[in-house]
Protein backbone atom coordinates (compact mmCIF):
# COMPACT_ATOMS: atom_id res chain seq x y z
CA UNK A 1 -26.85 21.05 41.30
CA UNK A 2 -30.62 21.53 42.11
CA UNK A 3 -31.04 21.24 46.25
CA UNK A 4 -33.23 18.76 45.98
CA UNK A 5 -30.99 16.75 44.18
CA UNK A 6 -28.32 17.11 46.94
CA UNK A 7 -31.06 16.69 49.38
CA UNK A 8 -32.21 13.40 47.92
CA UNK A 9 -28.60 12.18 47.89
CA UNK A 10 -28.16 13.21 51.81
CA UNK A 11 -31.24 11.55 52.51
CA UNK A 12 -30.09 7.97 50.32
CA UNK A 13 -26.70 8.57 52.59
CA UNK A 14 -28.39 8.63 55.84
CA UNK A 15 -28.43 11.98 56.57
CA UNK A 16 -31.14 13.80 57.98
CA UNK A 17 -32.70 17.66 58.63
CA UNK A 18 -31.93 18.45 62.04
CA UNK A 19 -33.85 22.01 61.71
CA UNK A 20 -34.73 24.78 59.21
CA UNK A 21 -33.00 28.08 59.43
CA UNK A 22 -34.08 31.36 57.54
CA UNK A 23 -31.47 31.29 55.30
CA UNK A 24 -30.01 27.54 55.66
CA UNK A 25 -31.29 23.79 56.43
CA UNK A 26 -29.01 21.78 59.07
CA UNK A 27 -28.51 18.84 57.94
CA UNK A 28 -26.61 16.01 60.28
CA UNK A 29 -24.75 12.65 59.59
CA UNK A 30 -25.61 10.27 62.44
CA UNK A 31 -23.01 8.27 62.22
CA UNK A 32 -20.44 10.63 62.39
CA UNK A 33 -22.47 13.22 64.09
CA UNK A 34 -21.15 16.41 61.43
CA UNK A 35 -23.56 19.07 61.07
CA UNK A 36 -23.19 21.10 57.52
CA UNK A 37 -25.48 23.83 56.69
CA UNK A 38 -27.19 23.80 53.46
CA UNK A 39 -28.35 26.92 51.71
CA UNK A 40 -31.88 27.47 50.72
CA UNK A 41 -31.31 28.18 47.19
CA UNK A 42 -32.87 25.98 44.08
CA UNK A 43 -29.55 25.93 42.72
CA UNK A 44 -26.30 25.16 44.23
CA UNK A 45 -23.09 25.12 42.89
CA UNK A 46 -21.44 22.41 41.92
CA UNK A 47 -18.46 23.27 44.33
CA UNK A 48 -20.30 23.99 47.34
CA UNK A 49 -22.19 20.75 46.81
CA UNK A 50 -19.12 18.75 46.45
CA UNK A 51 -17.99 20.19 49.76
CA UNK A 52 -21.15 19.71 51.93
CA UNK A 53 -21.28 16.01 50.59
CA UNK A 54 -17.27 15.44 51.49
CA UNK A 55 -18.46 17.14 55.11
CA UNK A 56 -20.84 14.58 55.55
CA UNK A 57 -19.05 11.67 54.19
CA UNK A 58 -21.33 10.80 51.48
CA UNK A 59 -19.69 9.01 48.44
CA UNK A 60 -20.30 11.11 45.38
């Protein structure tokens, strides 16, 4: 999955960048308050996606 299609689908859910990190973004669930780091790759794979999406509680 492309990271800005996971980002796009964190941002639809809610979710927001807390901060930027050298080698990962923070991204946080308000509701919930969960914090998942996201790599700064272009591509992610599909099972690390799935996982920081279930982390967050966003519906796939």
């Amino acid at each position: 999955m492309k990271r800005r299609e996971l980002e796009k689908r964190l941002r639809m859910a809610g979710c927001y960048l807390k901060r930027e990190g050298a080698a990962h973004s923070l991204w946080i669930n308000p509701h919930t308050g969960v914090v998942e780091a996201v790599p700064r790759h272009t591509e992610i794979k599909e099972p690390l996606a799935r996982k920081i999406l279930k982390s967050l509680e966003v519906e796939e």
